[in-house]
PDB file of N, CA and C in Angstrom:
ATOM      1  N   UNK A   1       0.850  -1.171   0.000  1.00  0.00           N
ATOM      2  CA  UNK A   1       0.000   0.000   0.000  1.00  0.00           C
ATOM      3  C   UNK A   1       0.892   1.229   0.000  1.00  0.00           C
ATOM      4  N   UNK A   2       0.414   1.838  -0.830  1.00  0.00           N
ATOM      5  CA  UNK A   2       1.200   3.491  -0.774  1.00  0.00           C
ATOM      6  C   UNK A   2       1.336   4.248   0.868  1.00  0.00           C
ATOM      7  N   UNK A   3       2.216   5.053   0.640  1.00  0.00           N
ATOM      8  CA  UNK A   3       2.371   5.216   2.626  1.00  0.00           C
ATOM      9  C   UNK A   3       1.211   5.889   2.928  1.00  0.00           C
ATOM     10  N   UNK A   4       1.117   7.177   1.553  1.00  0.00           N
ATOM     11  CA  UNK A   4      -0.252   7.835   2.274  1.00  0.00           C
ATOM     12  C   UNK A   4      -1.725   7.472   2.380  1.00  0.00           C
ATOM     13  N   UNK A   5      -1.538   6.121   1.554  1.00  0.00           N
ATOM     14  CA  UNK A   5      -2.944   5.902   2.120  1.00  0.00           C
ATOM     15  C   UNK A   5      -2.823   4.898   3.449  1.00  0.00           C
ATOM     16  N   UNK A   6      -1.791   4.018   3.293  1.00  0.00           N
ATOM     17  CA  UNK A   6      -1.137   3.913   4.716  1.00  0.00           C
ATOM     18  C   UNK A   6      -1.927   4.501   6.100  1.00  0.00           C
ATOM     19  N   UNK A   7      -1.330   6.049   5.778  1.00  0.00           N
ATOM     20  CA  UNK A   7      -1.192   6.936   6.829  1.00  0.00           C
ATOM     21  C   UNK A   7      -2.182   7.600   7.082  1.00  0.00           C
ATOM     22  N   UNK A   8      -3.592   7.937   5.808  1.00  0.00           N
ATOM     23  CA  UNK A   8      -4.722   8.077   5.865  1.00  0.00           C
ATOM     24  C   UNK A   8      -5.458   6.951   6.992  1.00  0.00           C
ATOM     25  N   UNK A   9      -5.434   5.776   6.501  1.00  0.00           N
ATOM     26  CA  UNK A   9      -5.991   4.553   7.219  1.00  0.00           C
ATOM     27  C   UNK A   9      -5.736   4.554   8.708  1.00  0.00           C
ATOM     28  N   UNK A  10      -4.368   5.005   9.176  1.00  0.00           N
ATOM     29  CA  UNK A  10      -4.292   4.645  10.361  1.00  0.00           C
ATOM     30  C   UNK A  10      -5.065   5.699  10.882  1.00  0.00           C
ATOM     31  N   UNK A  11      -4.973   7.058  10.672  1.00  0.00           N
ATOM     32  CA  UNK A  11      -6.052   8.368  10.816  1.00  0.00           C
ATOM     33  C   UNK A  11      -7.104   7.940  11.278  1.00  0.00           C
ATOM     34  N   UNK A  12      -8.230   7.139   9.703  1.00  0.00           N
ATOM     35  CA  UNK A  12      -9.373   6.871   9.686  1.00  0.00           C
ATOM     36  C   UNK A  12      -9.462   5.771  11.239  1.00  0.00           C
ATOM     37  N   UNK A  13      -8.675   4.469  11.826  1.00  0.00           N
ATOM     38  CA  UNK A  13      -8.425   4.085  12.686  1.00  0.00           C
ATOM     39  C   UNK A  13      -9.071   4.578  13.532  1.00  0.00           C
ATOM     40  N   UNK A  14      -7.820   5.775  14.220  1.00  0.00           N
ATOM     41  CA  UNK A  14      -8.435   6.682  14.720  1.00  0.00           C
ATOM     42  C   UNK A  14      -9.499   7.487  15.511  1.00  0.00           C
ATOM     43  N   UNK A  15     -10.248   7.757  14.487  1.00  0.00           N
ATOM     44  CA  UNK A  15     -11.458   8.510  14.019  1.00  0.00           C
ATOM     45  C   UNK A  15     -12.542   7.118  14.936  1.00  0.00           C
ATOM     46  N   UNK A  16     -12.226   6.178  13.809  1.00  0.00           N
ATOM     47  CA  UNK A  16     -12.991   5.129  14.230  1.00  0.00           C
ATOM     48  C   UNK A  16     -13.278   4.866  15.509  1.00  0.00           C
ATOM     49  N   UNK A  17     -12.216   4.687  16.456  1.00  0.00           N
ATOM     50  CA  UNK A  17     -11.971   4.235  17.572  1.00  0.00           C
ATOM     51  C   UNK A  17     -12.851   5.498  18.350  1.00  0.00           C
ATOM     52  N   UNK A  18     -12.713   6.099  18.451  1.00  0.00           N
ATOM     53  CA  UNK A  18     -13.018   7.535  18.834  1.00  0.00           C
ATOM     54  C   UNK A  18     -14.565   7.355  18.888  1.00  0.00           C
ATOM     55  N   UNK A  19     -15.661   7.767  17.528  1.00  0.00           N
ATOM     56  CA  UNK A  19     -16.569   7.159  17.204  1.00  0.00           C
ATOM     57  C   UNK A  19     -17.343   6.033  17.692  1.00  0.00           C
ATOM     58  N   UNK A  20     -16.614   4.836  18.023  1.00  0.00           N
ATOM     59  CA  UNK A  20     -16.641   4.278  18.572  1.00  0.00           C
ATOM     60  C   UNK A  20     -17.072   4.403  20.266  1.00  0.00           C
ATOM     61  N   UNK A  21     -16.296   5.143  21.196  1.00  0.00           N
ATOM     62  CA  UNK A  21     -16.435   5.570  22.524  1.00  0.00           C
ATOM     63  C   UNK A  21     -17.143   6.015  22.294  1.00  0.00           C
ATOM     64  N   UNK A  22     -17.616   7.250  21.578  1.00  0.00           N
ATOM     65  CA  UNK A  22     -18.600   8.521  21.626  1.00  0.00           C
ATOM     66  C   UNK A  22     -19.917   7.557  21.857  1.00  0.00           C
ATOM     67  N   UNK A  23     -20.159   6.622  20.561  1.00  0.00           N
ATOM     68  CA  UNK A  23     -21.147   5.839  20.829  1.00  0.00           C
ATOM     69  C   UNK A  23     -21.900   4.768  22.372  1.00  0.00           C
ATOM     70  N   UNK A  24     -20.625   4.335  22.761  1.00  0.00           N
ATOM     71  CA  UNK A  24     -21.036   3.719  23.897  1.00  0.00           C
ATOM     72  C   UNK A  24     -21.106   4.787  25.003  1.00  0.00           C
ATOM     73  N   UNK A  25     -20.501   5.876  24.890  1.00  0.00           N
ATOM     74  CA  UNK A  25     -21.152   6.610  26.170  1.00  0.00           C
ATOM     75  C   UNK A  25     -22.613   7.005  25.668  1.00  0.00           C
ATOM     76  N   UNK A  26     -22.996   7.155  24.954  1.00  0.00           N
ATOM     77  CA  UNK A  26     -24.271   7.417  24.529  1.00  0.00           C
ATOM     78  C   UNK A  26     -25.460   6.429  24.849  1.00  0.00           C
ATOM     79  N   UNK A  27     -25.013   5.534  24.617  1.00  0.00           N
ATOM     80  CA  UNK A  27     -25.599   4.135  24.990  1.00  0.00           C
ATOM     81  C   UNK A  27     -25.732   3.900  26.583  1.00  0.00           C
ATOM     82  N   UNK A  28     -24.584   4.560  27.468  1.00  0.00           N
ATOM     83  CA  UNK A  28     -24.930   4.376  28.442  1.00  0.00           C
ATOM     84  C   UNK A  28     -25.745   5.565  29.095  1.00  0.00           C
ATOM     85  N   UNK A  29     -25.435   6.700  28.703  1.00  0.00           N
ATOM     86  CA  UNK A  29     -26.359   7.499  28.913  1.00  0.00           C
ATOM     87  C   UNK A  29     -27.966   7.487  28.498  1.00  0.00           C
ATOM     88  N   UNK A  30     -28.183   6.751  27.493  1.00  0.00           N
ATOM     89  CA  UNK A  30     -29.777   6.333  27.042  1.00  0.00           C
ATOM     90  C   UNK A  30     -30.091   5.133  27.817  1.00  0.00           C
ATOM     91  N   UNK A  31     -29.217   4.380  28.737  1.00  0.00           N
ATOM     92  CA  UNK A  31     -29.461   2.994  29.431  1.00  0.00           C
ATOM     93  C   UNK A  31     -29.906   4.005  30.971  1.00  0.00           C
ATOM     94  N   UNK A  32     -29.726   4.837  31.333  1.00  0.00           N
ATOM     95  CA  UNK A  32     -29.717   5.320  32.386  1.00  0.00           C
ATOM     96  C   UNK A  32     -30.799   6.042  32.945  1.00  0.00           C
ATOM     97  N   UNK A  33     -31.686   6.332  31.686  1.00  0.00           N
ATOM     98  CA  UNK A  33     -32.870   7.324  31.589  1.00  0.00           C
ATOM     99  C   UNK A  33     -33.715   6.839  30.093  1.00  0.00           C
ATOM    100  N   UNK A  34     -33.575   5.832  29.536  1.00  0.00           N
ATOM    101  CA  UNK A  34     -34.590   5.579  28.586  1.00  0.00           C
ATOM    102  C   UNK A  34     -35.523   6.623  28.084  1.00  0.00           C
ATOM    103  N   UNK A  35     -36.585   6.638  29.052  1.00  0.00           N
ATOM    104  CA  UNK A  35     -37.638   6.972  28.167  1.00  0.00           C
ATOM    105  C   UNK A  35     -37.306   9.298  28.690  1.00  0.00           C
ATOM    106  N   UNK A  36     -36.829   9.348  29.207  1.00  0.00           N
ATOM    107  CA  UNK A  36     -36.803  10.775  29.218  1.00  0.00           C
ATOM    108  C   UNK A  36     -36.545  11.406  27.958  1.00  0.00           C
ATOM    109  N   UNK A  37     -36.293  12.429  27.716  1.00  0.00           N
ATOM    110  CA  UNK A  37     -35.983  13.472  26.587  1.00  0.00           C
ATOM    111  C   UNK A  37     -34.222  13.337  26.417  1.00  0.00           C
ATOM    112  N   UNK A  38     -33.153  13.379  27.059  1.00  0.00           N
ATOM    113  CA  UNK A  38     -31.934  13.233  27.831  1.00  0.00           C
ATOM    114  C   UNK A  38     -31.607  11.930  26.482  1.00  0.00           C
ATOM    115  N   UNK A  39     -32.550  10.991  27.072  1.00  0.00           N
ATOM    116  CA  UNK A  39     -32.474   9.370  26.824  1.00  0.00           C
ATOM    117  C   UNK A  39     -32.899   9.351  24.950  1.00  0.00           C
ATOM    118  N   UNK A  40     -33.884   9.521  24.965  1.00  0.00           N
ATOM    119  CA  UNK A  40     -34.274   9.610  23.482  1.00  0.00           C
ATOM    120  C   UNK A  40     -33.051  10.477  23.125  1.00  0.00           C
ATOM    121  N   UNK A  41     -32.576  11.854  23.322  1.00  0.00           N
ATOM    122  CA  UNK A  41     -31.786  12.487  22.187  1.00  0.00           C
ATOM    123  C   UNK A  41     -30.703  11.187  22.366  1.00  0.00           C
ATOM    124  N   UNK A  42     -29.867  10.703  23.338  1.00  0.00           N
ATOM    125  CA  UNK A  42     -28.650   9.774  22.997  1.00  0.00           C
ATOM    126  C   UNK A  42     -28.635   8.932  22.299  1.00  0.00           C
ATOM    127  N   UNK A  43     -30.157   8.328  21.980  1.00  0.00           N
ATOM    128  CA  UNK A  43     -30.695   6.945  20.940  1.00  0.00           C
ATOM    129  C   UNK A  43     -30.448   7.616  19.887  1.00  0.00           C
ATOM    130  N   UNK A  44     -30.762   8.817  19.544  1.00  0.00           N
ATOM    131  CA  UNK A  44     -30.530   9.519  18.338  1.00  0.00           C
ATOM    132  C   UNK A  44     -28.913   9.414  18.225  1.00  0.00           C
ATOM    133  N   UNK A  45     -28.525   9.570  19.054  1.00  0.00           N
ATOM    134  CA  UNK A  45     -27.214  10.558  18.830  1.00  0.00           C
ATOM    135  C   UNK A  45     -26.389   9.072  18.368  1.00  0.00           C
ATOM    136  N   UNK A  46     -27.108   7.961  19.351  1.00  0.00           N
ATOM    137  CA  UNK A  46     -26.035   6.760  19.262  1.00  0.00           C
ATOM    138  C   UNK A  46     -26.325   6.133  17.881  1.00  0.00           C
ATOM    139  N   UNK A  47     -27.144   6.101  17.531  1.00  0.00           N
ATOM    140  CA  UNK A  47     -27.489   5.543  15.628  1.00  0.00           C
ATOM    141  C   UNK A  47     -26.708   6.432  14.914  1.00  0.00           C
ATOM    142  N   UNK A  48     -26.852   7.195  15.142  1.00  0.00           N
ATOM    143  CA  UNK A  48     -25.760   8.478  13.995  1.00  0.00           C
ATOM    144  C   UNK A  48     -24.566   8.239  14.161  1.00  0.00           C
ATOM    145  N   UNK A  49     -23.945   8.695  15.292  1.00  0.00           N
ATOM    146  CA  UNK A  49     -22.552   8.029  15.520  1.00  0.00           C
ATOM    147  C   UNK A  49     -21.741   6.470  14.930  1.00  0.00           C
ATOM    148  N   UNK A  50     -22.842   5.389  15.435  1.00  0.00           N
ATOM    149  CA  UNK A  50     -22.637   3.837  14.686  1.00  0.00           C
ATOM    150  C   UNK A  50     -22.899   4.674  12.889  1.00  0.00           C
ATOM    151  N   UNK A  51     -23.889   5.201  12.664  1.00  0.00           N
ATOM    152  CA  UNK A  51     -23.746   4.988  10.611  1.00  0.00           C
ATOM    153  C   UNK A  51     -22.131   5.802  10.423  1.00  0.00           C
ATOM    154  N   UNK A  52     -22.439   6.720  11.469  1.00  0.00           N
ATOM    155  CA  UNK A  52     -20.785   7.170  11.182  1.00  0.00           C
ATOM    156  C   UNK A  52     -19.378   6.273  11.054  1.00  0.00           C
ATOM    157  N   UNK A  53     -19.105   5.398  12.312  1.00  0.00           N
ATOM    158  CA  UNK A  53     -18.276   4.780  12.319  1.00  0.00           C
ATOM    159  C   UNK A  53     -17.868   3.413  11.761  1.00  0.00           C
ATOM    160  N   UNK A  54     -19.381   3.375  11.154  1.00  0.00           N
ATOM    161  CA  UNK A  54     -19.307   1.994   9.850  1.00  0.00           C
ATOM    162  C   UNK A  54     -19.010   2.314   8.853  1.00  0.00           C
ATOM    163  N   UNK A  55     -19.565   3.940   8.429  1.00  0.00           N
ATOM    164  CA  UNK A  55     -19.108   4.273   7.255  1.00  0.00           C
ATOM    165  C   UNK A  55     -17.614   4.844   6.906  1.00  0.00           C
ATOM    166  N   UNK A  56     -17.031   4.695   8.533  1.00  0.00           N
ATOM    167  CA  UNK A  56     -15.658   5.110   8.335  1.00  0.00           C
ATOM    168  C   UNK A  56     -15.063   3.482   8.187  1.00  0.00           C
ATOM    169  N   UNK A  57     -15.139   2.655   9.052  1.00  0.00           N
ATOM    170  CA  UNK A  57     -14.427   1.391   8.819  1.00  0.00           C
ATOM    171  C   UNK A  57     -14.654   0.506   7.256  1.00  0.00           C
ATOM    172  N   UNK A  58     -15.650   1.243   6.360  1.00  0.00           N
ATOM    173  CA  UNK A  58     -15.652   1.074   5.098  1.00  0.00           C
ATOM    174  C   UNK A  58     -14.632   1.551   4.838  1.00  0.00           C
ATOM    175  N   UNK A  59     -14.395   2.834   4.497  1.00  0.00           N
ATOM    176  CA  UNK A  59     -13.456   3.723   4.233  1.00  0.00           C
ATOM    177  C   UNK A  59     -11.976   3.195   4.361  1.00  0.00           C
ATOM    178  N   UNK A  60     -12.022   2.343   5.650  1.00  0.00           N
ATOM    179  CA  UNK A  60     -10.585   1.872   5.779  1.00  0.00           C
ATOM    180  C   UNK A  60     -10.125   0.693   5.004  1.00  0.00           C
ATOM    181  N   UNK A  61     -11.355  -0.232   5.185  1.00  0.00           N
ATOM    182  CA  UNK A  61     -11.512  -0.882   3.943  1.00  0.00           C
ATOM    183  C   UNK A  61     -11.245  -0.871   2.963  1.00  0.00           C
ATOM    184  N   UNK A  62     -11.435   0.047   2.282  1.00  0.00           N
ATOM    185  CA  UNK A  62     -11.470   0.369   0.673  1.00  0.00           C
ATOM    186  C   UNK A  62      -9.654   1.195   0.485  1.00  0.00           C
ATOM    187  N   UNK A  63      -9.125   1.376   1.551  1.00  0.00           N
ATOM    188  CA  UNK A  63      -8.109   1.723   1.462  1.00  0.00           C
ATOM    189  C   UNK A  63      -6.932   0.526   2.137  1.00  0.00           C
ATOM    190  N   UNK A  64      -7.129  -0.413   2.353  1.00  0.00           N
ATOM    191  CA  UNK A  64      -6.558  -1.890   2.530  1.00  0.00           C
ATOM    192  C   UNK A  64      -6.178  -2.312   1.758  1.00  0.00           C
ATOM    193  N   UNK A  65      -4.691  -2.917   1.597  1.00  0.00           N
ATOM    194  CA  UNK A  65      -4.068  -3.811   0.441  1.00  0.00           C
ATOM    195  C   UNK A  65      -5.715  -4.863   0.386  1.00  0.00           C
ATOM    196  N   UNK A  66      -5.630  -5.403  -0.733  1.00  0.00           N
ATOM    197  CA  UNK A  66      -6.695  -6.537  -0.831  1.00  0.00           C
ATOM    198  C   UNK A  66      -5.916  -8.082  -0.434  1.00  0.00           C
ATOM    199  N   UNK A  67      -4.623  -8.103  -0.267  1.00  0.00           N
ATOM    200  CA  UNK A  67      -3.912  -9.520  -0.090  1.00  0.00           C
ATOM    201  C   UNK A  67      -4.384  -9.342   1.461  1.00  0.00           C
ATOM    202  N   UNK A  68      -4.490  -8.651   1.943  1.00  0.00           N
ATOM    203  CA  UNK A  68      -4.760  -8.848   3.357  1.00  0.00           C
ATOM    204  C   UNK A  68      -6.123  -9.528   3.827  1.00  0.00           C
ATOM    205  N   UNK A  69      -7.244  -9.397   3.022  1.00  0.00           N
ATOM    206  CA  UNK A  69      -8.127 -10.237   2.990  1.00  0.00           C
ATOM    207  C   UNK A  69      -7.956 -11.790   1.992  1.00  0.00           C
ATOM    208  N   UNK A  70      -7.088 -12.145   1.919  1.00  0.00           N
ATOM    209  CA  UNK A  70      -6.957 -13.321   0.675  1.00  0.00           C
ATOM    210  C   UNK A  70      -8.102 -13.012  -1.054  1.00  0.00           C
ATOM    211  N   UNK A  71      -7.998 -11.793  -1.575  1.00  0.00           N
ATOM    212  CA  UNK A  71      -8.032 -11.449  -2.505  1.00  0.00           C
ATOM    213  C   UNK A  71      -7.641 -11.404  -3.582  1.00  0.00           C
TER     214      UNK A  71
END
């Protein structure tokens, strides 16, 4: 793989990981208060965050040698 996409990927990583936390505190904050207003916005917040961080671990994906999956 070229370095910079390399070096993009480990970024996107990153990002991911990050994304990632944001989401589970969200999750625990909507586990804590469900049905309040508090609780509903984090259900929101936590679906957005996950389309986010799937659509980044695509991203990393698509920037992956393909021998690394037996391709």
């Amino acid at each position: 793989m070229d370095d910079r996409y390399e070096h993009i990927a480990e970024r996107l990583a990153a990002i991911e990981e990050e994304l990632r936390d944001l989401a589970y505190d969200r999750l625990r904050d909507r586990a804590a208060d469900p049905d309040s207003d508090a609780g509903k916005a984090a259900d929101a917040d936590e679906k957005r965050l996950e389309q986010a961080r799937r659509a980044v671990a695509r991203a990393i994906g698509a920037l992956s040698p393909r021998d690394l999956f037996g391709d």
